[in-house]
N, C-alpha and C. Protein backbone atom coordinates (compact mmCIF):
# COMPACT_ATOMS: atom_id res chain seq x y z
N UNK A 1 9.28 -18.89 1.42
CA UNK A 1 8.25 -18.06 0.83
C UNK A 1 7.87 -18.62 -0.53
N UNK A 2 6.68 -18.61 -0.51
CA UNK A 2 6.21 -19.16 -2.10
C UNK A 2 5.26 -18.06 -2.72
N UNK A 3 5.39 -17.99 -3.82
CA UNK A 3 4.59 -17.48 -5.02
C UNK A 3 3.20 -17.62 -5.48
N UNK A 4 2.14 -17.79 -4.87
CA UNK A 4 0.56 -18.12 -5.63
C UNK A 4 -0.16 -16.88 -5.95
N UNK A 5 0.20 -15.85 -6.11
CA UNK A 5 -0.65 -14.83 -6.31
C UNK A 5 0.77 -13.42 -7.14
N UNK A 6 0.36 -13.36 -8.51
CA UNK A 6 1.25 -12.47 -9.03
C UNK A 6 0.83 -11.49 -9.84
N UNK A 7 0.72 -10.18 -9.58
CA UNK A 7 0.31 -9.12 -10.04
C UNK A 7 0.66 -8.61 -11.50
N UNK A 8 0.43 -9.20 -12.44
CA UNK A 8 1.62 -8.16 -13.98
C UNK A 8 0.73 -7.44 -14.37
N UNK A 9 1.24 -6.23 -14.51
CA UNK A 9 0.75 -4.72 -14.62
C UNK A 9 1.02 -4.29 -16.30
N UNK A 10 0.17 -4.24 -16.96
CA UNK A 10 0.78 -4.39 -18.59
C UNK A 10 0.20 -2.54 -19.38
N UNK A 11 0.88 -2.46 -19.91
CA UNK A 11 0.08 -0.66 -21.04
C UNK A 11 -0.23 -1.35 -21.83
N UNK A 12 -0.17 -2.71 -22.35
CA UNK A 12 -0.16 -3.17 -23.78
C UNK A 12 0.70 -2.41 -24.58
N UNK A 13 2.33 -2.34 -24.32
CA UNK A 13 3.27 -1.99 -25.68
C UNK A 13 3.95 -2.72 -25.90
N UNK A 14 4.64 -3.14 -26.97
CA UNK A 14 5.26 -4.01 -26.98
C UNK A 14 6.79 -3.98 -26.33
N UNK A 15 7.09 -3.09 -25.05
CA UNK A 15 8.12 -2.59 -24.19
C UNK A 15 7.40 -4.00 -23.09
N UNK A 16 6.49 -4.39 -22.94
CA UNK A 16 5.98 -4.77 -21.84
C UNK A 16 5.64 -6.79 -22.28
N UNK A 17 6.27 -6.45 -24.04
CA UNK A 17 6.15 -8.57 -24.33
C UNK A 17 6.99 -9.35 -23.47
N UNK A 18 8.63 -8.53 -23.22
CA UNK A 18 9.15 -9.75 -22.48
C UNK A 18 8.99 -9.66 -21.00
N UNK A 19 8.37 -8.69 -19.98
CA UNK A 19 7.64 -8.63 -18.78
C UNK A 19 6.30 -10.17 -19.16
N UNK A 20 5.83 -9.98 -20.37
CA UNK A 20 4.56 -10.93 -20.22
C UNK A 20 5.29 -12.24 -20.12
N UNK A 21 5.75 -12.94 -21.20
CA UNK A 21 6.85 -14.00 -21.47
C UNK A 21 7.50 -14.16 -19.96
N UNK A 22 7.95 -13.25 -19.38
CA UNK A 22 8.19 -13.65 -17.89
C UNK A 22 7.51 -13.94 -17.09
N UNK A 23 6.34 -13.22 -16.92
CA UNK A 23 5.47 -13.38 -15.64
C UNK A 23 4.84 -14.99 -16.15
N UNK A 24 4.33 -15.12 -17.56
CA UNK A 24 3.80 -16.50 -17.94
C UNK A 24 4.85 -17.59 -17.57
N UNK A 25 5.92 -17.55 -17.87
CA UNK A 25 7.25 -18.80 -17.52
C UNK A 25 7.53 -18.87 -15.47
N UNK A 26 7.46 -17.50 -15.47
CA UNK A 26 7.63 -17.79 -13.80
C UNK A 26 6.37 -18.22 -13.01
N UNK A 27 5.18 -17.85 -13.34
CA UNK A 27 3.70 -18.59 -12.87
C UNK A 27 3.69 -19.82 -13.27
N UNK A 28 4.18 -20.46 -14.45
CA UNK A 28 4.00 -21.95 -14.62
C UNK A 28 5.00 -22.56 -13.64
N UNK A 29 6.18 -21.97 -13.22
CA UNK A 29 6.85 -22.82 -12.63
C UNK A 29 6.91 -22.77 -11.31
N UNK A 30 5.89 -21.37 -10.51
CA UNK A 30 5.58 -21.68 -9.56
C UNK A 30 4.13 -22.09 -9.25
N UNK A 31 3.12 -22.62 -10.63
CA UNK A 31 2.20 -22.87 -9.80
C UNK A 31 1.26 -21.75 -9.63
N UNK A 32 1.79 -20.34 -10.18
CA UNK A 32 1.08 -19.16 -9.72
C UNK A 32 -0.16 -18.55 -10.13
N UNK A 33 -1.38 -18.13 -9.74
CA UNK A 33 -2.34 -17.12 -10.34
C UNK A 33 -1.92 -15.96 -10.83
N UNK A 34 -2.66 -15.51 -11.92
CA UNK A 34 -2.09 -14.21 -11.95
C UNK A 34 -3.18 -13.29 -12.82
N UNK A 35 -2.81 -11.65 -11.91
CA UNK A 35 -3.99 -11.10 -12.41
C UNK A 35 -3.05 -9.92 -13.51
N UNK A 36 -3.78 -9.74 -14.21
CA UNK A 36 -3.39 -9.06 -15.41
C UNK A 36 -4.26 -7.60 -15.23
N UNK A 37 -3.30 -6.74 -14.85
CA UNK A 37 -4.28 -5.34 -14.79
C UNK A 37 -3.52 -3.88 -15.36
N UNK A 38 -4.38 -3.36 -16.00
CA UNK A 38 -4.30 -1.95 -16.65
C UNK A 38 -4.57 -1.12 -16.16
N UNK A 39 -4.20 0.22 -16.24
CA UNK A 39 -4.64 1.65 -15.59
C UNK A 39 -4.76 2.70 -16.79
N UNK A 40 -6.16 2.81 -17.03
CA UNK A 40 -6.33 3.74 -17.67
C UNK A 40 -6.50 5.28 -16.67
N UNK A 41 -5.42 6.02 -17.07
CA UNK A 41 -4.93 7.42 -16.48
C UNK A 41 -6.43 8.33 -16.61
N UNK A 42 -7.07 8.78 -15.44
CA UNK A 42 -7.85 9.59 -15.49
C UNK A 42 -7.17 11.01 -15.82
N UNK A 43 -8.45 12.20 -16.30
CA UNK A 43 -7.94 13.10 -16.70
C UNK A 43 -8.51 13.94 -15.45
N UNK A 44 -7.12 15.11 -15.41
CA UNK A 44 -7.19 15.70 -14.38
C UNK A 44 -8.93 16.42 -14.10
N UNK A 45 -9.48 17.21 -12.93
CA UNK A 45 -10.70 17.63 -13.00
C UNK A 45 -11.84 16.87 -12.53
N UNK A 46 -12.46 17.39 -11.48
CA UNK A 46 -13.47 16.34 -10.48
C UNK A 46 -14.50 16.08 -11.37
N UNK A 47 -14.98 17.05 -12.28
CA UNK A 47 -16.23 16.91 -13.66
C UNK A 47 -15.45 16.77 -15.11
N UNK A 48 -15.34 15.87 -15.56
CA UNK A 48 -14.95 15.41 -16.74
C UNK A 48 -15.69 16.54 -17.67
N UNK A 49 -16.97 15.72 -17.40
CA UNK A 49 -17.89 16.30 -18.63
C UNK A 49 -18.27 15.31 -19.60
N UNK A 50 -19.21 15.15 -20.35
CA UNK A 50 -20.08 13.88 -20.60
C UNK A 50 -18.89 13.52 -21.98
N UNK A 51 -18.25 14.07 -22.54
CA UNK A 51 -17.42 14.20 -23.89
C UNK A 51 -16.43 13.17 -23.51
N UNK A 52 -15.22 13.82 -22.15
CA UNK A 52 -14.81 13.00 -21.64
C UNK A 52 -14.66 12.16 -20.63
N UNK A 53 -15.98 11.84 -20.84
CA UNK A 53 -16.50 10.81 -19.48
C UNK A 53 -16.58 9.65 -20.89
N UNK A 54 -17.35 9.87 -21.37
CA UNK A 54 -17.59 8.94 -22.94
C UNK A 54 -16.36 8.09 -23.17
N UNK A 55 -14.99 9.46 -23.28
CA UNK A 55 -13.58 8.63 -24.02
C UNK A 55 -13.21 7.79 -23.06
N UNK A 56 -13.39 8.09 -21.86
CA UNK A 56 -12.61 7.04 -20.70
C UNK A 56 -13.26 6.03 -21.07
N UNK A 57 -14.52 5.83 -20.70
CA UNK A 57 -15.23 4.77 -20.75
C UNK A 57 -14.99 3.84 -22.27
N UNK A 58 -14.89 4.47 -23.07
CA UNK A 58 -14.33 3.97 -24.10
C UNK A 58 -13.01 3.39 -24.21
N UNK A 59 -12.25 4.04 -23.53
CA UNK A 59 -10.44 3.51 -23.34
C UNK A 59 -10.41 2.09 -22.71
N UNK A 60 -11.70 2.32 -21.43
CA UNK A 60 -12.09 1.32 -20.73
C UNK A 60 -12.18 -0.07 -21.47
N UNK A 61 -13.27 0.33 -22.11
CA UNK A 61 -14.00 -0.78 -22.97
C UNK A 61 -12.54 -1.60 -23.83
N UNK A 62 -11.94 -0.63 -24.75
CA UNK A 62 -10.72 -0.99 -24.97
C UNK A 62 -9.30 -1.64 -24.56
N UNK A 63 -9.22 -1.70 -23.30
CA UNK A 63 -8.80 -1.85 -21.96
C UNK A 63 -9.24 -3.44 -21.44
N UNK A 64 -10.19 -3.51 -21.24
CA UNK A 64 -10.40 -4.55 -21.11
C UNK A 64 -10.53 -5.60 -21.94
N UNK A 65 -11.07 -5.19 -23.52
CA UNK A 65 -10.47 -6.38 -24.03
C UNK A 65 -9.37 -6.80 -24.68
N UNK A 66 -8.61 -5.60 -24.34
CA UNK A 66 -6.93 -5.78 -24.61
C UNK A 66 -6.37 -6.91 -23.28
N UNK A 67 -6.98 -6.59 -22.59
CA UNK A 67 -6.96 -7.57 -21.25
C UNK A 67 -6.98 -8.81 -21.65
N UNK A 68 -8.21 -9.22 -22.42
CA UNK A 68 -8.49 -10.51 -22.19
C UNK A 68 -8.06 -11.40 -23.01
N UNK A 69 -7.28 -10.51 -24.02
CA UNK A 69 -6.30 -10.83 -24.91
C UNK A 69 -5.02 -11.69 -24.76
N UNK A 70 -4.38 -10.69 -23.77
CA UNK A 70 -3.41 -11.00 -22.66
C UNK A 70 -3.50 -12.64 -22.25
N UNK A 71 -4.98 -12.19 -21.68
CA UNK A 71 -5.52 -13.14 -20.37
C UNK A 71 -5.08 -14.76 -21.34
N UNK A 72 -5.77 -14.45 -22.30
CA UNK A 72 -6.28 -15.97 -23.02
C UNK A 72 -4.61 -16.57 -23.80
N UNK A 73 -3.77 -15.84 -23.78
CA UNK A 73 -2.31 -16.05 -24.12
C UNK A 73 -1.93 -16.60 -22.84
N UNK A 74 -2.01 -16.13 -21.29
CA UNK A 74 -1.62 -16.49 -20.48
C UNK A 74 -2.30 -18.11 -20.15
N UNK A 75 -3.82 -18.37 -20.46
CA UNK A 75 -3.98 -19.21 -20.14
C UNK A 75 -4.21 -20.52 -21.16
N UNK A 76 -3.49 -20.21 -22.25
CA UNK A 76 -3.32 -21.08 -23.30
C UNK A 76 -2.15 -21.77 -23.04
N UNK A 77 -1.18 -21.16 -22.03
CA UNK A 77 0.14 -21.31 -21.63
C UNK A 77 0.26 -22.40 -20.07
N UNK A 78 -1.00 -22.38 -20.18
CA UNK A 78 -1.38 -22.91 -18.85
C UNK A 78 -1.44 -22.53 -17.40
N UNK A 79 -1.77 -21.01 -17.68
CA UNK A 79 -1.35 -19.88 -16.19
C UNK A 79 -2.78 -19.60 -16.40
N UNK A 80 -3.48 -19.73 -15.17
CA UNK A 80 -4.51 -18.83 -14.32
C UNK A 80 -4.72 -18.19 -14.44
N UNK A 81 -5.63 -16.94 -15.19
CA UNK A 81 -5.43 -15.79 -15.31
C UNK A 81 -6.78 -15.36 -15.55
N UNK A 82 -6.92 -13.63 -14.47
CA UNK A 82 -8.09 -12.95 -14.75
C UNK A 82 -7.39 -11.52 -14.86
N UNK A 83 -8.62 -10.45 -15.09
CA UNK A 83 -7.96 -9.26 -15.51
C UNK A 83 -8.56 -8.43 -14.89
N UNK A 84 -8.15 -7.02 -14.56
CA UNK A 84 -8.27 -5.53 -14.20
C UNK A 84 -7.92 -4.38 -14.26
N UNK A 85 -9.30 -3.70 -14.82
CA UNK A 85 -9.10 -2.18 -15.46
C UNK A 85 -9.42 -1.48 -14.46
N UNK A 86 -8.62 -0.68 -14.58
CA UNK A 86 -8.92 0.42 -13.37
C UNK A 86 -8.99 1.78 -13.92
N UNK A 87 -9.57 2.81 -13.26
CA UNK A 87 -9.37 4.17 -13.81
C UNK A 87 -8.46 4.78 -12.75
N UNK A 88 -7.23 4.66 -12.75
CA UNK A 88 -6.54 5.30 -11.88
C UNK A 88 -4.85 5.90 -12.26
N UNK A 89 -4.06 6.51 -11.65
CA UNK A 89 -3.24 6.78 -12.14
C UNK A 89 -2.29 5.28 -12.08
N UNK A 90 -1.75 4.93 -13.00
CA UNK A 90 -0.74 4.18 -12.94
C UNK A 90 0.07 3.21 -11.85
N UNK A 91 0.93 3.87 -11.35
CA UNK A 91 1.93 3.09 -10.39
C UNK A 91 0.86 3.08 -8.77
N UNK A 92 0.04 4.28 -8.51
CA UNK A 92 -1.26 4.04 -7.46
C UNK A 92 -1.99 2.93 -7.41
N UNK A 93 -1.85 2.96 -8.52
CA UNK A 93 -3.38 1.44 -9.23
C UNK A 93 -2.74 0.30 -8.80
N UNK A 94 -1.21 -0.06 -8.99
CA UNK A 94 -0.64 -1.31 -9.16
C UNK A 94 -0.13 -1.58 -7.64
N UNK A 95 0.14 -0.16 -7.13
CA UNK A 95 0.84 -0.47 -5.54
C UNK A 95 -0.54 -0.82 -4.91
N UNK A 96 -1.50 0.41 -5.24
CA UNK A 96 -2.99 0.27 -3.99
C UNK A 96 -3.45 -1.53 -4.40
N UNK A 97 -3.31 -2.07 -5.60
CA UNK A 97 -3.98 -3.63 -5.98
C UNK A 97 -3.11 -4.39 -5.15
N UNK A 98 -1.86 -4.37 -5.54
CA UNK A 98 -1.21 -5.42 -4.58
C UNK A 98 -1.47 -5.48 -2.87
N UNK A 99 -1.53 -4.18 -2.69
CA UNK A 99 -1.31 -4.47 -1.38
C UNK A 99 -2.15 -4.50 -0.50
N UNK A 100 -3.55 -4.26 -1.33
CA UNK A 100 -4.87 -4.22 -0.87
C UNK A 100 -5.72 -6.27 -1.07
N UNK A 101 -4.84 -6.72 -2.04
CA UNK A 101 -5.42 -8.06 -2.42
C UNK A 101 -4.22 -8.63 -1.90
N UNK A 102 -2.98 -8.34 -1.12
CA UNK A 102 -2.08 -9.18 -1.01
C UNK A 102 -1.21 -10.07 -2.34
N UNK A 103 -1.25 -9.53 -2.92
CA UNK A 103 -0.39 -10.40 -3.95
C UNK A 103 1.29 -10.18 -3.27
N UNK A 104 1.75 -11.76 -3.73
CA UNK A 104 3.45 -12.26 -3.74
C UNK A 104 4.14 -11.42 -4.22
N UNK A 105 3.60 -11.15 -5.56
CA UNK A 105 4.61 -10.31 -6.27
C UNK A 105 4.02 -9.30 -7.47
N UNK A 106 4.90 -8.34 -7.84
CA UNK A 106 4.37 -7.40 -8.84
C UNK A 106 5.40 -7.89 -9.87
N UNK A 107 4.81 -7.63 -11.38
CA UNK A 107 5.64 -7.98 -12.57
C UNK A 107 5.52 -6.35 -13.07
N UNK A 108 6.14 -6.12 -13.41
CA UNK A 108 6.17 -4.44 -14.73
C UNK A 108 7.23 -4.41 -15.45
N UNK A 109 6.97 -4.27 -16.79
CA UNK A 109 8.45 -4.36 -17.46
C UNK A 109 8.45 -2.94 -17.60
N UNK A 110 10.15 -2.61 -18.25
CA UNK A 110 10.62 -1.21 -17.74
C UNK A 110 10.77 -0.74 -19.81
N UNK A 111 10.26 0.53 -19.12
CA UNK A 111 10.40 1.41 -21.20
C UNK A 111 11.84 1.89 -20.96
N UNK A 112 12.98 1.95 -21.31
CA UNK A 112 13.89 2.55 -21.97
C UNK A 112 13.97 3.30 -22.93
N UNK A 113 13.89 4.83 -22.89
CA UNK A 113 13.77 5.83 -24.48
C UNK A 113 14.89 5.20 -25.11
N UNK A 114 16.32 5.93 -24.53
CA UNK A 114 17.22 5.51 -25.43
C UNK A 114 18.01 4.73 -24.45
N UNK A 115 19.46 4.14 -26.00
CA UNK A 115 20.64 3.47 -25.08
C UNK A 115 21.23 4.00 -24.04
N UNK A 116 20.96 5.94 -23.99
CA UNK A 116 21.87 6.15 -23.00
C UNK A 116 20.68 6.13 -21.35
N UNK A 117 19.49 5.78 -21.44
CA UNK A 117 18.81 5.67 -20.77
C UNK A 117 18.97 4.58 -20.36
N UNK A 118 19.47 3.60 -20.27
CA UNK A 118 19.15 2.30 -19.59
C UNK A 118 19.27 1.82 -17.84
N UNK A 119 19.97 3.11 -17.48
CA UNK A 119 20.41 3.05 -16.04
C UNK A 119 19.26 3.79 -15.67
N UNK A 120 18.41 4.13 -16.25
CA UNK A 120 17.27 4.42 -15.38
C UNK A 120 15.78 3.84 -15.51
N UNK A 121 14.92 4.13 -14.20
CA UNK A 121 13.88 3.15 -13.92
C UNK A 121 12.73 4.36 -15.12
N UNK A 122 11.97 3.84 -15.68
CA UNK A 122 10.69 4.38 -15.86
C UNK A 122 9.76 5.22 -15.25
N UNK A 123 9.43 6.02 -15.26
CA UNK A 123 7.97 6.88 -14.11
C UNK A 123 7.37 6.05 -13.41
N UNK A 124 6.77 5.10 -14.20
CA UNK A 124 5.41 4.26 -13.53
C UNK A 124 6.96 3.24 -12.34
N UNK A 125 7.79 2.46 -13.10
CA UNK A 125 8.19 1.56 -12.38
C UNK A 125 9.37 2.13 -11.28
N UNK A 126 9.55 3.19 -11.19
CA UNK A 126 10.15 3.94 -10.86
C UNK A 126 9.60 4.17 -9.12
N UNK A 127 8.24 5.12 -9.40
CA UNK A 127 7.43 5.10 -8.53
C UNK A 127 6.69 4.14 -7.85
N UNK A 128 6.19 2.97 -8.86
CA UNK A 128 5.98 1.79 -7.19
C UNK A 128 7.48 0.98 -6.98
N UNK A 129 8.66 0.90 -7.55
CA UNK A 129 9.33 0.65 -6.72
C UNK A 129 9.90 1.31 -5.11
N UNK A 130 9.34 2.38 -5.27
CA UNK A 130 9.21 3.46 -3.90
C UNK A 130 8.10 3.14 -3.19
N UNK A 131 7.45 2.76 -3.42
CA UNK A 131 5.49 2.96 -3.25
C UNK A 131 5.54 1.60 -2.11
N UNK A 132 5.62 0.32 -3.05
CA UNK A 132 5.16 -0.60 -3.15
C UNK A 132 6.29 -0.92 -1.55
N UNK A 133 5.20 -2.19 -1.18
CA UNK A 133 5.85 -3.09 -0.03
C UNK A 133 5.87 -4.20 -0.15
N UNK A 134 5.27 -4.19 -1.58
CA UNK A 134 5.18 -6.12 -1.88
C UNK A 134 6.63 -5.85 -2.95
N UNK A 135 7.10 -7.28 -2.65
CA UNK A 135 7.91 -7.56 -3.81
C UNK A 135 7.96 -7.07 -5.76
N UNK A 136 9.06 -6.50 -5.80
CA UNK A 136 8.70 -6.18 -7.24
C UNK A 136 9.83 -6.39 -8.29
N UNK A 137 9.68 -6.85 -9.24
CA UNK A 137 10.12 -7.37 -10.14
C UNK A 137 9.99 -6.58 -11.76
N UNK A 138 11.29 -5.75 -12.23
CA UNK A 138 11.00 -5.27 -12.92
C UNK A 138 11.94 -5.88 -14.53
N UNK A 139 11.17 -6.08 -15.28
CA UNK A 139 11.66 -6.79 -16.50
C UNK A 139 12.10 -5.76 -17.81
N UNK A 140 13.18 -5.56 -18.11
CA UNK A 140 13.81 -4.72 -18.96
C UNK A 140 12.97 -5.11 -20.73
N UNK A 141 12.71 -4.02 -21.27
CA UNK A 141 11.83 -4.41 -22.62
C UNK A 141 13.56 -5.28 -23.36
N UNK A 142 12.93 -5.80 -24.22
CA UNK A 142 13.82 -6.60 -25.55
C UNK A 142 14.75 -5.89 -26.07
């Protein structure tokens, strides 16, 4: 089995630098693409309302060029890289992308509150490790 297509799923915190630092070192050494995608969390309610229809779209805007931020670190490094914002809940966004585009693998690094937390998974990484059918790979923050 080989690696050309790798999913890293980022919030932009800095819980999620050594997930990046990984997914960039393991794509160079396999050779891999990789898409860099965000989920900005819709708010509950089928009508927003123009107020917060505005902020999403704004988070959006924000979102993406936090993306390309990412992106241009990844490919300064010499990794392939494009990006995707989604408006969706979280761990949905990252299981429905992978497994809808086929990607090798998922990257997500994991938040830890405290020390006595460390034996446990995160919400988001928590849930597509249940979810998900593609391979997943979860990277403990620093």
């Amino acid at each position: 089995m080989s690696i050309e297509r790798i999913l890293f799923a980022t919030d932009f915190t800095n819980a999620v630098t050594a997930a990046e630092t990984y997914t960039i070192n393991l794509a160079k050494s396999c050779g891999a693409r990789v898409t860099i995608m965000h989920a900005v969390e819709p708010i509950a309610g089928e009508d927003p309302g123009e107020a917060i229809g505005g902020f999403i779209q704004k988070l959006v805007a924000e979102s993406e060029r936090r993306a390309t931020e990412v992106s241009a670190r990844f490919n300064s490094a010499g990794v392939e890289a494009s990006t995707r914002v989604v408006i969706e809940r979280s761990w949905k966004a990252i299981v429905d992308l992978a497994s809808d585009e086929k990607f090798d693998l998922i990257v997500v690094g994991n938040h830890t509150a405290t020390s006595s937390d460390k034996m446990t998974f995160g919400s988001t990484s928590h849930k597509v490790f249940f979810a998900t059918r593609v391979p997943l790979l979860v990277v403990p923050a620093d």
